[in-house]
Protein backbone atom coordinates (compact mmCIF):
# COMPACT_ATOMS: atom_id res chain seq x y z
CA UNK A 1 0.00 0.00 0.00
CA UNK A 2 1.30 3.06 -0.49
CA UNK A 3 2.42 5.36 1.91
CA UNK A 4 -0.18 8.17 2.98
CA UNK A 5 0.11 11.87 2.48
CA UNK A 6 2.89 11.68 0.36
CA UNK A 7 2.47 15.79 -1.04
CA UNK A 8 2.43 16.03 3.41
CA UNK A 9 5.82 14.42 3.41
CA UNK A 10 7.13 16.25 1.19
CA UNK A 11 5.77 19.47 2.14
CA UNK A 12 7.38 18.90 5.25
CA UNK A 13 10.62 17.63 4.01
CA UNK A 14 11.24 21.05 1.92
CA UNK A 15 10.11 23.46 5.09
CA UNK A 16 12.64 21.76 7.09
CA UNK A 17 15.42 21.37 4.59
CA UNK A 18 18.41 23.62 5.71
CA UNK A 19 18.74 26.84 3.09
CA UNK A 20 21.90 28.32 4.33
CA UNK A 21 25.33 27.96 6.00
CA UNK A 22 25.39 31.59 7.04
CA UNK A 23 27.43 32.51 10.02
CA UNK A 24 26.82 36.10 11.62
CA UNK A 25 30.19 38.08 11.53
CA UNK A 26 31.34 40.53 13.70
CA UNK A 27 33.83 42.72 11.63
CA UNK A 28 32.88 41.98 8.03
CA UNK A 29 35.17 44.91 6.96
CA UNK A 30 38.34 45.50 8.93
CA UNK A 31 39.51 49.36 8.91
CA UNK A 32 42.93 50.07 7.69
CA UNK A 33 45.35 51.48 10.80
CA UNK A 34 46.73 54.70 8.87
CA UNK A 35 50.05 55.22 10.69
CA UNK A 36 51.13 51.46 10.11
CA UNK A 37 50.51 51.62 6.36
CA UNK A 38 52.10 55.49 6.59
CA UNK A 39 54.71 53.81 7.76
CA UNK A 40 55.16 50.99 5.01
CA UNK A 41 54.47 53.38 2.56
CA UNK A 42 57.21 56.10 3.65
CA UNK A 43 55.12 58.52 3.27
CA UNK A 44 57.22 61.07 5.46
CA UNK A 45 59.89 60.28 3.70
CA UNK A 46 59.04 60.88 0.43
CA UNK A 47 56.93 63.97 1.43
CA UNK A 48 60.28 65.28 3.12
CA UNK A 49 61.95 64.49 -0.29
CA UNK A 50 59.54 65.65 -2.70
CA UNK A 51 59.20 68.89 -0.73
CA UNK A 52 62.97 69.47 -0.95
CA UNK A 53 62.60 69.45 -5.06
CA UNK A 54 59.48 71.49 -4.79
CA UNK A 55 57.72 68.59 -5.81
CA UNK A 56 54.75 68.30 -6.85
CA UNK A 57 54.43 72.36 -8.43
CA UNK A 58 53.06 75.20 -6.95
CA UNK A 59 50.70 75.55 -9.61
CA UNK A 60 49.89 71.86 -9.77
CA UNK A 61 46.24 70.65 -9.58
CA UNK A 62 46.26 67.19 -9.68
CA UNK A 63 47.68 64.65 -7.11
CA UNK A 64 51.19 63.28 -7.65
CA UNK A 65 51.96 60.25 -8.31
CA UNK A 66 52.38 59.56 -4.08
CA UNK A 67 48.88 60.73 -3.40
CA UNK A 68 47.23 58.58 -6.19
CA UNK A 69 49.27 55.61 -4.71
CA UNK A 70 47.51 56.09 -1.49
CA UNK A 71 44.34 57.13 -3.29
CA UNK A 72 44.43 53.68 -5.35
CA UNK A 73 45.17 52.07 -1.87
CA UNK A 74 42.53 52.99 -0.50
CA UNK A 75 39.96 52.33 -3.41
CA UNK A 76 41.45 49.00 -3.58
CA UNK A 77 40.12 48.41 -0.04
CA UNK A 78 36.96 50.11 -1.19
CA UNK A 79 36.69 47.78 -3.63
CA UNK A 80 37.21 44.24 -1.84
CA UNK A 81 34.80 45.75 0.24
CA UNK A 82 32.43 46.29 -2.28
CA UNK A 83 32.98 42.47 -3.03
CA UNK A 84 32.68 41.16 0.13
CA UNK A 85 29.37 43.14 0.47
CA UNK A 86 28.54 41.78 -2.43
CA UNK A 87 29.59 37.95 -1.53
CA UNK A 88 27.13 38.69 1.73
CA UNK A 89 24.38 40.11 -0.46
CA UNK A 90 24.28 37.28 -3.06
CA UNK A 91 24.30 34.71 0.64
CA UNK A 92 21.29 36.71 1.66
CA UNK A 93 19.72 36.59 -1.17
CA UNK A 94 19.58 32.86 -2.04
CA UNK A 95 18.91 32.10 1.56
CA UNK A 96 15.22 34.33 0.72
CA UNK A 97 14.52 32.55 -2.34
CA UNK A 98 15.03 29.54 -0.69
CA UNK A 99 12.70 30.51 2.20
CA UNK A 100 10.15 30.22 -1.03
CA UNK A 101 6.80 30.94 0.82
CA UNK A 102 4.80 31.29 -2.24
CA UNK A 103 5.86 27.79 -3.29
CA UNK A 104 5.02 26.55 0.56
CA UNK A 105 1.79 28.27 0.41
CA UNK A 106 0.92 26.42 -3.12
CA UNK A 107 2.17 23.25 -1.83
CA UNK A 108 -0.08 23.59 1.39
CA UNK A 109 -2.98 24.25 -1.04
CA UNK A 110 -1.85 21.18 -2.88
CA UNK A 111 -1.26 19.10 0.15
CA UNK A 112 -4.48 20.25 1.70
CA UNK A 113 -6.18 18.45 -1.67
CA UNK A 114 -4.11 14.94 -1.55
CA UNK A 115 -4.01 14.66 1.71
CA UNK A 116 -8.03 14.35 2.23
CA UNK A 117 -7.81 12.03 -0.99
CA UNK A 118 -5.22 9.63 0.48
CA UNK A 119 -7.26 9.38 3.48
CA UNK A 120 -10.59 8.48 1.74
CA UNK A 121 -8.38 5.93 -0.41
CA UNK A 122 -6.95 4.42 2.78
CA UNK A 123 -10.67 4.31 3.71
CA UNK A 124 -12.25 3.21 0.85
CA UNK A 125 -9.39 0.09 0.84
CA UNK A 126 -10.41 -0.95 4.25
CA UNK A 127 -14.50 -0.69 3.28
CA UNK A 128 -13.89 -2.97 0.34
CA UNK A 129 -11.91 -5.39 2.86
CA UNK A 130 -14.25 -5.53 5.17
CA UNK A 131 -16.71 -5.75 2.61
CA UNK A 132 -15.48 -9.59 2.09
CA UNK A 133 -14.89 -10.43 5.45
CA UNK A 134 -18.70 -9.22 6.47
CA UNK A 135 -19.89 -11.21 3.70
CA UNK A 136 -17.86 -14.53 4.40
CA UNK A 137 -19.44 -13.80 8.33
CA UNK A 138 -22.83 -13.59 6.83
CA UNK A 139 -22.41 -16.54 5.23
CA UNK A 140 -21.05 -18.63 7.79
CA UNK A 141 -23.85 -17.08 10.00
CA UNK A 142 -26.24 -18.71 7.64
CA UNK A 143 -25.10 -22.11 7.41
CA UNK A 144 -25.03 -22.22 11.55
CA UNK A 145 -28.50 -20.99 11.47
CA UNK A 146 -29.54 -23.98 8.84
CA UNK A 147 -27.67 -26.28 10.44
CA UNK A 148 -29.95 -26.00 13.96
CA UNK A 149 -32.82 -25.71 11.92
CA UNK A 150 -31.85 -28.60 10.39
CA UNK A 151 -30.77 -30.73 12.63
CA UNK A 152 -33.52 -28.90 15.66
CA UNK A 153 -30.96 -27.93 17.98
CA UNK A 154 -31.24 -25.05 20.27
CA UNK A 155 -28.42 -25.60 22.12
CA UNK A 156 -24.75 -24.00 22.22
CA UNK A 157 -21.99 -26.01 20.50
CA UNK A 158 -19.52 -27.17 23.36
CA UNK A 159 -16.30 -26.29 21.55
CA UNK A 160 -13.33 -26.22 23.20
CA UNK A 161 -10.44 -23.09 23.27
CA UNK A 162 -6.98 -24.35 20.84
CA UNK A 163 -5.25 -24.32 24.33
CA UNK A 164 -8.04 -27.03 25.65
CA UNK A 165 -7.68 -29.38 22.06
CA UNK A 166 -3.77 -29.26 22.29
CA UNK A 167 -4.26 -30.18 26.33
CA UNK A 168 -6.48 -33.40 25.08
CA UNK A 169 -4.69 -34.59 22.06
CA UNK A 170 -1.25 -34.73 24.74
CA UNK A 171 -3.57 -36.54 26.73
CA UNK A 172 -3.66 -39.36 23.93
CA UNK A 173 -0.49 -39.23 23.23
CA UNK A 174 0.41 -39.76 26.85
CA UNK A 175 -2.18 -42.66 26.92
CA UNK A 176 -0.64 -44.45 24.45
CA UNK A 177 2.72 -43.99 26.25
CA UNK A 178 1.28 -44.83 29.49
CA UNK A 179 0.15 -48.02 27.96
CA UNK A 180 3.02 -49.24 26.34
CA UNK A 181 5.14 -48.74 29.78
CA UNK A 182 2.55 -50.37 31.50
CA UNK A 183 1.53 -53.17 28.87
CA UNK A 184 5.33 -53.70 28.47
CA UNK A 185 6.02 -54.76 32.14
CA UNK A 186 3.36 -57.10 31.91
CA UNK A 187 4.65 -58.82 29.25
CA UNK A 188 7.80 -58.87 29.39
CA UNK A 189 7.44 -61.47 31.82
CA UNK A 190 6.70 -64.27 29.17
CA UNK A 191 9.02 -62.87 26.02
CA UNK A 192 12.32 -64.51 25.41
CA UNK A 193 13.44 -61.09 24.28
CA UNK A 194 13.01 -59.63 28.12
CA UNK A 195 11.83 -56.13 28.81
CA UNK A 196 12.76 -54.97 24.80
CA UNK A 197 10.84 -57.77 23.48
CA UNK A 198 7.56 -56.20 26.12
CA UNK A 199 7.89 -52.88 25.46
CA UNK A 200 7.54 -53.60 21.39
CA UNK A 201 4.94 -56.33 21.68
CA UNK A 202 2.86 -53.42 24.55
CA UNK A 203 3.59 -50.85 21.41
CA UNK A 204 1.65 -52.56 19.10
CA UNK A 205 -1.29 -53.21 21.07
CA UNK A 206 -1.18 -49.72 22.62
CA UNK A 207 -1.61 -48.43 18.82
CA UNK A 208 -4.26 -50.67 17.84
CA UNK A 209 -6.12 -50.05 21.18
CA UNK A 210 -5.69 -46.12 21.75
CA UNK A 211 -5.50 -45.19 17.80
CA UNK A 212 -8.47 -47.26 17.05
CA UNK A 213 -10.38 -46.26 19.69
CA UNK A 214 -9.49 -42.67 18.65
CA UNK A 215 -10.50 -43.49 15.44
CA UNK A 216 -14.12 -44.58 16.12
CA UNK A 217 -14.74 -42.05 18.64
CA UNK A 218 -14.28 -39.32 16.31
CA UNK A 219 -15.88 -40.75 12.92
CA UNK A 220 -18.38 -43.14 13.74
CA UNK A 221 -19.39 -43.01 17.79
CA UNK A 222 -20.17 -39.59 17.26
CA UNK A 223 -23.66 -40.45 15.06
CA UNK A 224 -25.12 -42.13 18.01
CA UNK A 225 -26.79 -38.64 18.92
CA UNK A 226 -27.88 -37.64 15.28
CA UNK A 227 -31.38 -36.87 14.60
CA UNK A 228 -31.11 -39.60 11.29
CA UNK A 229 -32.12 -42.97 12.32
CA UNK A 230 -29.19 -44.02 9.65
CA UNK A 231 -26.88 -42.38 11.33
CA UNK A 232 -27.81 -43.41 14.61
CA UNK A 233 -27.60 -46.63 12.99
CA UNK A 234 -23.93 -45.79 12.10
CA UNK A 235 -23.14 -44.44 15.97
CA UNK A 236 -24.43 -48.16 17.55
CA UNK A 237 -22.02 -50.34 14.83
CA UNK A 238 -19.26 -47.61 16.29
CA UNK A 239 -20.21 -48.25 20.06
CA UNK A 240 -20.59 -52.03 19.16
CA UNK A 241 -17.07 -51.71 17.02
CA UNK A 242 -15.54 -50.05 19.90
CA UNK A 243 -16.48 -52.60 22.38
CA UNK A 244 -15.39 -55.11 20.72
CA UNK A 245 -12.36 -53.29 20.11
CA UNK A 246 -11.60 -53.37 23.16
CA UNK A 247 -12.72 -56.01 24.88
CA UNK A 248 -11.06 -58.67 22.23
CA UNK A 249 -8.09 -56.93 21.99
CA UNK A 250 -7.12 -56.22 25.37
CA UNK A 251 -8.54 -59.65 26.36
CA UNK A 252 -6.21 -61.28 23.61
CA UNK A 253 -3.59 -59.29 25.06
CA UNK A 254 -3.96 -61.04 28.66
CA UNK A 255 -4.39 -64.46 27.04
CA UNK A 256 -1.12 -63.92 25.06
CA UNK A 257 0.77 -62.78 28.51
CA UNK A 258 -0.56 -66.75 29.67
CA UNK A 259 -0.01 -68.27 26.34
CA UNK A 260 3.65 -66.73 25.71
CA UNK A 261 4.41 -68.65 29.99
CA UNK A 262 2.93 -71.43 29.06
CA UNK A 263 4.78 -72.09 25.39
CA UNK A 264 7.70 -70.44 23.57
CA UNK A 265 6.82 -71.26 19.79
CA UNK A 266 3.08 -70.85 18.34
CA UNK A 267 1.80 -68.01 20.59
CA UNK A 268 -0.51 -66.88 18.28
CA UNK A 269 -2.36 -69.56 17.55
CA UNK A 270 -2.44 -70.56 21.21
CA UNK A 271 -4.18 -67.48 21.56
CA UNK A 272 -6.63 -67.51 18.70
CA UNK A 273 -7.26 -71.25 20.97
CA UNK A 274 -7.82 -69.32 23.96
CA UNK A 275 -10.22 -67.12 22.97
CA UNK A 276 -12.27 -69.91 21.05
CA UNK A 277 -12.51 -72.40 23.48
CA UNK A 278 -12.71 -70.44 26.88
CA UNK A 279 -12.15 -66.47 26.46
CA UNK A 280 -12.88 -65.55 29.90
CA UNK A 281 -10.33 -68.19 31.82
CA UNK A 282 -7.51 -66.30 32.89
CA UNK A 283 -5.19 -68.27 35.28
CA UNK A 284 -2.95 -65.30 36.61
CA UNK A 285 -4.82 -62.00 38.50
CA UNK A 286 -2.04 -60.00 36.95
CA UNK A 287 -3.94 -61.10 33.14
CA UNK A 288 -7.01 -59.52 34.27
CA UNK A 289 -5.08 -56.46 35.73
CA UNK A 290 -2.98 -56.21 32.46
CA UNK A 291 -6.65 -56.68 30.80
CA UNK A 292 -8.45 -53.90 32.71
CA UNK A 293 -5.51 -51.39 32.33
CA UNK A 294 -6.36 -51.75 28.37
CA UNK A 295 -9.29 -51.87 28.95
CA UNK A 296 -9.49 -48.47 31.12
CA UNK A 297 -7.06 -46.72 28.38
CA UNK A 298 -9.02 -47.23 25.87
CA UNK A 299 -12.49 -45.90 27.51
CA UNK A 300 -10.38 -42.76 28.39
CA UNK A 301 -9.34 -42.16 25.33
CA UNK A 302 -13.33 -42.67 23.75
CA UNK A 303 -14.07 -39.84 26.55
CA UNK A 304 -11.57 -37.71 26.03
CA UNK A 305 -11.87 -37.87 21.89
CA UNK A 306 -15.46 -37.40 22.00
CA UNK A 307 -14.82 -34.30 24.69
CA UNK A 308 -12.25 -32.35 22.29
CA UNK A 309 -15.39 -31.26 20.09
CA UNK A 310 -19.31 -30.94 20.55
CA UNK A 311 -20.70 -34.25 20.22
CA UNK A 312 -23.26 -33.94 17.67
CA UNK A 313 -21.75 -34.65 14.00
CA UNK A 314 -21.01 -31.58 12.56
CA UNK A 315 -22.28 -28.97 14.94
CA UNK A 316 -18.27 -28.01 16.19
CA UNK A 317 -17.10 -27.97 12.67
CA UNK A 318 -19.99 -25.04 11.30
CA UNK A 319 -19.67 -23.58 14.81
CA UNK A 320 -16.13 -22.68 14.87
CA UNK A 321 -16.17 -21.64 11.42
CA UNK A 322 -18.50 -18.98 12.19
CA UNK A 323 -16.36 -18.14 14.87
CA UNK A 324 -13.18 -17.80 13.37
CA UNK A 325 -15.18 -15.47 10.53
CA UNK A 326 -16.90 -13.12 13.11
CA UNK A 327 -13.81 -13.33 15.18
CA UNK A 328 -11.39 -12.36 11.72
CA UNK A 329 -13.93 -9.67 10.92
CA UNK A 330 -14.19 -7.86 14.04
CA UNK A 331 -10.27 -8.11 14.74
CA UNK A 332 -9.66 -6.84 11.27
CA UNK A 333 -11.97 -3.78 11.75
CA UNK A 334 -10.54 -2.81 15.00
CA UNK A 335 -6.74 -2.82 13.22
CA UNK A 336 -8.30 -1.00 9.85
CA UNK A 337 -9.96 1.91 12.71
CA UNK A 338 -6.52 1.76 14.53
CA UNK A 339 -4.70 2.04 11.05
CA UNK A 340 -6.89 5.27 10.66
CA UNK A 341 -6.42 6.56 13.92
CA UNK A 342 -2.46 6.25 13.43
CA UNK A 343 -2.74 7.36 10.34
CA UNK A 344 -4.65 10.63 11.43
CA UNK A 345 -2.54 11.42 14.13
CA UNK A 346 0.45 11.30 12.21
CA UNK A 347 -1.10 14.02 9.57
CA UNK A 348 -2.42 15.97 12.36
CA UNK A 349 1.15 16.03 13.87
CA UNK A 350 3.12 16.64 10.22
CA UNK A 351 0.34 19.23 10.28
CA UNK A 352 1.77 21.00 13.58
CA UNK A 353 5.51 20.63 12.30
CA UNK A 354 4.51 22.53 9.32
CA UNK A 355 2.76 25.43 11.34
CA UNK A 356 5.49 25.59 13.55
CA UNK A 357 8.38 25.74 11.02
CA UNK A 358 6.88 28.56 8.41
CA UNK A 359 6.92 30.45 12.03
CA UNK A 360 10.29 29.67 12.31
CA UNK A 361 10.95 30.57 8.39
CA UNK A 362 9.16 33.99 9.21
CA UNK A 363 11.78 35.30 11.72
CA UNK A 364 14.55 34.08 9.63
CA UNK A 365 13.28 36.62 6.95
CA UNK A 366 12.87 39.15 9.61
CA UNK A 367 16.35 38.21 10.43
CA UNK A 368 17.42 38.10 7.33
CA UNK A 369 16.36 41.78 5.97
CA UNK A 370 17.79 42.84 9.21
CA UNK A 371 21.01 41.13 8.65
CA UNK A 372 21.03 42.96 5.38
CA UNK A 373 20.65 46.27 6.29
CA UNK A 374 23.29 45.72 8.59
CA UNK A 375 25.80 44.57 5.97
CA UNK A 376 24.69 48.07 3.81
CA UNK A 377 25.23 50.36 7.35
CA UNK A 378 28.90 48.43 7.82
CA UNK A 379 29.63 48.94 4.05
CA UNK A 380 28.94 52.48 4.31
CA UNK A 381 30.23 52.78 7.47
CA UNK A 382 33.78 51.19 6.09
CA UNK A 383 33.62 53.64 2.99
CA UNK A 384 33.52 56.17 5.73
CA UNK A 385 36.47 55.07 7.54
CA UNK A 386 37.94 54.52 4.77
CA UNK A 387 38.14 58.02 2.82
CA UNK A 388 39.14 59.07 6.85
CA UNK A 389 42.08 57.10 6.52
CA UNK A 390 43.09 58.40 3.12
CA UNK A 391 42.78 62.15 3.91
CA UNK A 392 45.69 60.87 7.11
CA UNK A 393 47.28 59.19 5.13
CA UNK A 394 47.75 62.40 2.29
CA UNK A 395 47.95 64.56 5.74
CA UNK A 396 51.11 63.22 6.49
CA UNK A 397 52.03 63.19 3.27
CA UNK A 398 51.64 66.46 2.18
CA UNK A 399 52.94 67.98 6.06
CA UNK A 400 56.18 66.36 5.74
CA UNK A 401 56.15 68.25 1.78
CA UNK A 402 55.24 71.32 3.05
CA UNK A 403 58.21 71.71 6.23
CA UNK A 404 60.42 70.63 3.04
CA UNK A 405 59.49 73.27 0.74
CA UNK A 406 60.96 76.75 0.60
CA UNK A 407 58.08 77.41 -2.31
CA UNK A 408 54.17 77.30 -1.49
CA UNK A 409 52.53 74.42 -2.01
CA UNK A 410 49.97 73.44 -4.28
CA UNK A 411 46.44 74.73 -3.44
CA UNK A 412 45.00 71.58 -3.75
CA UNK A 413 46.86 70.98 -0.32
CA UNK A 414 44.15 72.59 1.24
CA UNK A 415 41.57 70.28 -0.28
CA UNK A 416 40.01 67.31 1.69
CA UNK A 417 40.06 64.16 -0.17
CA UNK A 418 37.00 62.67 -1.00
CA UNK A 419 36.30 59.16 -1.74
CA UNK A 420 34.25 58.23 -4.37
CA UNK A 421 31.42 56.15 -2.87
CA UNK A 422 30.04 52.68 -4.69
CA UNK A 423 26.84 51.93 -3.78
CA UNK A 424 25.03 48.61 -2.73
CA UNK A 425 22.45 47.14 -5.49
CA UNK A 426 20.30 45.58 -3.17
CA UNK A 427 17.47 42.66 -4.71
CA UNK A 428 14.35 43.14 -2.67
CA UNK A 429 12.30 41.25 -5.36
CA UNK A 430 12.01 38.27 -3.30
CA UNK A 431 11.76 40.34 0.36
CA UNK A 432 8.18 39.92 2.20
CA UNK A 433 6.47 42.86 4.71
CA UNK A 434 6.35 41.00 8.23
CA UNK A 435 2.75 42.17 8.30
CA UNK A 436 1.79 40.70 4.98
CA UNK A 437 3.56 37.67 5.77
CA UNK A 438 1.93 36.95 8.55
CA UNK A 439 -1.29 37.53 7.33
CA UNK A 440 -0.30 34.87 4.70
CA UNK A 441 1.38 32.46 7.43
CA UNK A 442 -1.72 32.81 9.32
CA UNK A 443 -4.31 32.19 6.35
CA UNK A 444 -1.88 28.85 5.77
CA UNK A 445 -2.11 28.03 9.55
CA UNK A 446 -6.25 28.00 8.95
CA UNK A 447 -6.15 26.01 5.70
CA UNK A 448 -4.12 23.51 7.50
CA UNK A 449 -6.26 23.29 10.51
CA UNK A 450 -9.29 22.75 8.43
CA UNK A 451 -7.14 20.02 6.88
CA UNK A 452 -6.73 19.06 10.27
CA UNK A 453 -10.41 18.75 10.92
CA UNK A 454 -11.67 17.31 7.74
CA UNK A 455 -9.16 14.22 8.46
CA UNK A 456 -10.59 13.92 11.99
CA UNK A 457 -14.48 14.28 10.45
CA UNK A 458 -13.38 11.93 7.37
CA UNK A 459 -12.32 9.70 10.35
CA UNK A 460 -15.41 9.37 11.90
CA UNK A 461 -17.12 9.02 8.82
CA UNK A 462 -14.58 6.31 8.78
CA UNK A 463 -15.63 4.69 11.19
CA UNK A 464 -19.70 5.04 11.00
CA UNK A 465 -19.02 3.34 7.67
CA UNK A 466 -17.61 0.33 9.05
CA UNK A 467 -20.00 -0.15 11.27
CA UNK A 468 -22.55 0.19 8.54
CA UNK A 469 -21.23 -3.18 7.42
CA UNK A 470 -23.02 -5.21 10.34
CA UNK A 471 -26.28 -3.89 9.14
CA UNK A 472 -25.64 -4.64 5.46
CA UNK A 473 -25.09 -7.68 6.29
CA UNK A 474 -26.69 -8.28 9.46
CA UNK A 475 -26.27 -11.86 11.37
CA UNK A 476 -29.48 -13.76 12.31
CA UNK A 477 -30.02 -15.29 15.86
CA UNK A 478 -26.42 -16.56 15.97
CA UNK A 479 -24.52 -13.23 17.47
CA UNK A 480 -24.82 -9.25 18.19
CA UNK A 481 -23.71 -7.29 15.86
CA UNK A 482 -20.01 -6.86 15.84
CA UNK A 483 -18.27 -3.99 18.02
C-alpha cells in the first residue's frame, strides 16, 4: 500500500530542509590602521623628499603620483569591500529565495487536496476489505442458522479453546505412552526377548487399542446422537465396534501374557485357541489387571476424543467456522480503525511541524532583511572610515612636503580628499512585509487546521461506515452485531 500523504511528506521535508550555511560576523570589513601603512608606505619620507625638489608644483592641480598611490590604496580596499558586500548580499539573497513561501503556500494548497484524498483511499481500501470479510461472516452465520434448523438444535456447540484441544490430544499421546510402559512390564514377563521384546509387543497393542479407539470415537461413535435414524444406525455399529475393540483386543492381550508362559513357539495360535474355546479363563490375576488397564485406556481415550469437540456430527465444525469469521472480521476492523487513527494522528502532527516551522521561516526573513541592512550600514560605514584614513594618510604626506618646501605648495593641499562612494544594489524582489507575511502564514495556519479537521471528520465518517457493514449484512439469531 502506499504510503499516505505523500504531497504532506514532502511538504514537510522542503520546510525543514536547511537553506543556508550563514554565520553572523562581527567585523565583516576591517579598517585600515593609517600610521602602520604610513609607515610601510614612507610617506614622510618621500613627502620630506619631494618637498625638498618642490615637488609636486606650486601651480599643480592634480595629485602626484604619491597621493594617487595612497588614493588607489585605499579604493582598492573600497573595492574588496564592495565584493565582500557583495559575496554577503548574493548569501542573503539565495537564503530568501530559498525561504520560497509562495511555493510553501501552493504546496499547502496542494497538500491540503491529496491529503483528504489519500485518506478516503486508505478508507475506501479498508470498506472494500471488510466488505469480504462481512460477507464470508454472513455466510457462515447462515449455514449455523440452517444447520440448527436442520438438525432442531437449540443448544450452544460445546467447543473447546486451541489451548483445551492441544491439552487433550497430549492426553492421547500420553495414553498411548502410558500403555506401552505399563503393557510392556506385563509382558515382558513371558518374552524370550526380556523387557525390549515387552515394550515392542505393549507398542503394538497400545496403537491398535488407543489409535483405534481414537479413530471410532471421532468418525463413527459420534452419530449415536444424530437426529437420522441411519446415522444413529452408524453411531451403535461404532459403540458395538468399539467394544469389541476393546474387549477382544485387550482380552487377547492377557491371554497372550498366559499363552507366551505357558509355550515359547506358536503363541498366536495358542491365543486364537484361547479365545475360542474359553475367552474368559484367565489363570494369573495380573492377566485380568494387564486386561483392565487396556481396557481403562481405551475408555479414556473414547471420553476424552469425544470431549475435544461438541458431540453432535457436525455442529463443532460449522460452529467454529462462524467463529473464526466473526472473530477475523471484528479483529480486522478494529486494526483497519486503529490504522486510521495512526494514520490521522500522524497528519495531524506533520500538520503541527509545518505550522510551527513557516513560524520559524518567518523570523529568519525578519532576520534576514535585518542582517542585510546591517551589511549596507557596515559597508557604508567602512567607505567612511575609509576616505578618513586616506585624507591621514595624504595629511602626512603632504605635512612632511610642506616643512620641506621653501616654495608654497599646491592649493589643492588645502583640499580634503573625497572618496568616491560605490553603492550597494540591493534585490528586494524576493523580500516579504512582516505584516503581509503573517497575514499569509496565518491564512496557511487555517487552511491547515481545516485540513486538520476534515481528516478527523473523514475519520469518523470512517468509522460510521464500518460499522454500517453489520447492518448490510446483518447476522441472524447466531450473534450481536459486531463492536
Amino acid at each position: 500500500m502506499a504510503k499516505p500523504f505523500e504531497a504532506l511528506n514532502r511538504l514537510i521535508d522542503s520546510v525543514r530542509e536547511s537553506n543556508h550555511d550563514f554565520r553572523i560576523t562581527t567585523d565583516p570589513f576591517p579598517p585600515l590602521d593609517a600610521e602602520k601603512l604610513a609607515k610601510t608606505m614612507e610617506l614622510a619620507k618621500k613627502g620630506a623628499e619631494n618637498g625638498a625638489e618642490e615637488k609636486p608644483a606650486s601651480s599643480a592641480q592634480a595629485l602626484d603620483e604619491v597621493e594617487k598611490t595612497v588614493a588607489s590604496r585605499v579604493e582598492t580596499e573600497r573595492d574588496d569591500s564592495y565584493q565582500v558586500l557583495e559575496d554577503q548580499l548574493h548569501t542573503y539573497a539565495t537564503r530568501m529565495q530559498n525561504l520560497d513561501f509562495n511555493g510553501h503556500f501552493g504546496r499547502i494548497r496542494q497538500a491540503n487536496i491529496s491529503s483528504l484524498t489519500d485518506f478516503r483511499g486508505e478508507v475506501a481500501g479498508g470498506r472494500d476489505e471488510l466488505f469480504g470479510l462481512r460477507r464470508s461472516l454472513k455466510e457462515a452465520d447462515e449455514e449455523l442458522t440452517e444447520f440448527r434448523k436442520d438438525n432442531r438444535l437449540k443448544r450452544v456447540a460445546q467447543t473447546k479453546s486451541e489451548m483445551a484441544t492441544i491439552i487433550k490430544w497430549i492426553v492421547v499421546l500420553a495414553l498411548l505412552v502410558g500403555e506401552t510402559v505399563v503393557n510392556g512390564i506385563y509382558l515382558a514377563q513371558g518374552s524370550d526377548q526380556g523387557l525390549v521384546g515387552g515394550v515392542g509387543l505393549a507398542f503394538g497393542f497400545a496403537i491398535a487399542n488407543v489409535c483405534g479407539t481414537v479413530l471410532l470415537a471421532w468418525v463413527l461413535i459420534p452419530n449415536i446422537v444424530h437426529r437420522a435414524l441411519f446415522r444413529k444406525l452408524v453411531g451403535l455399529i461404532g459403540i458395538a465396534a468399539w467394544l469389541c475393540l476393546a474387549l477382544g483386543l485387550n482380552l487377547a492381550m492377557a491371554h497372550y501374557r498366559e499363552a507366551s508362559a505357558d509355550t515359547a513357539s506358536q503363541i498366536g495360535t495358542a491365543v486364537m485357541t484361547r479365545l475360542k474355546t474359553d475367552p474368559l479363563f484367565l489363570k494369573d490375576i495380573d492377566s485380568w489387571i494387564l486386561f483392565a488397564t487396556g481396557f481403562m485406556f481405551s475408555a479414556i481415550a473414547l471420553f476424552d476424543v469425544l470431549s475435544i469437540r461438541d458431540i453432535y456430527p457436525g455442529y463443532g465444525g460449522v460452529h467454529t467456522r462462524y467463529v473464526k469469521a466473526r472473530q477475523n472480521y471484528v479483529d480486522h476492523k478494529m486494526e483497519l480503525i486503529e490504522e486510521l487513527k495512526e494514520i490521522r494522528d500522524d497528519h495531524n502532527t506533520k500538520v503541527e511541524t509545518i505550522i510551527r516551522d513557516l513560524a520559524i521561516r518567518r523570523r529568519e526573513c525578519a532576520s534576514i532583511i535585518e542582517s542585510r541592512a546591517r551589511i549596507v550600514r557596515l559597508f557604508n560605514e567602512q567607505q567612511d572610515r575609509l576616505e578618513t584614513c586616506a585624507r591621514k594618510l595624504l595629511t602626512i604626506y603632504r605635512e612632511a612636503n610642506r616643512q620641506s618646501r621653501t616654495k608654497t605648495a599646491p592649493k589643492y593641499f588645502a583640499q580634503q580628499f573625497v572618496l568616491d562612494r560605490r553603492k550597494p544594489i540591493v534585490d528586494t524582489s524576493d523580500d516579504w512585509n512582516d505584516k503581509e507575511l503573517a497575514a499569509q502564514i496565518k491564512g496557511a495556519e487555517s487552511e491547515l487546521a481545516g485540513q486538520m479537521q476534515q481528516i478527523g471528520q473523514e475519520f469518523e465518517s470512517a468509522v460510521v461506515a464500518y460499522h454500517q457493514l453489520d447492518d448490510l449484512f446483518s447476522e441472524n439469531i447466531n450473534g450481536q452485531k459486531a463492536a
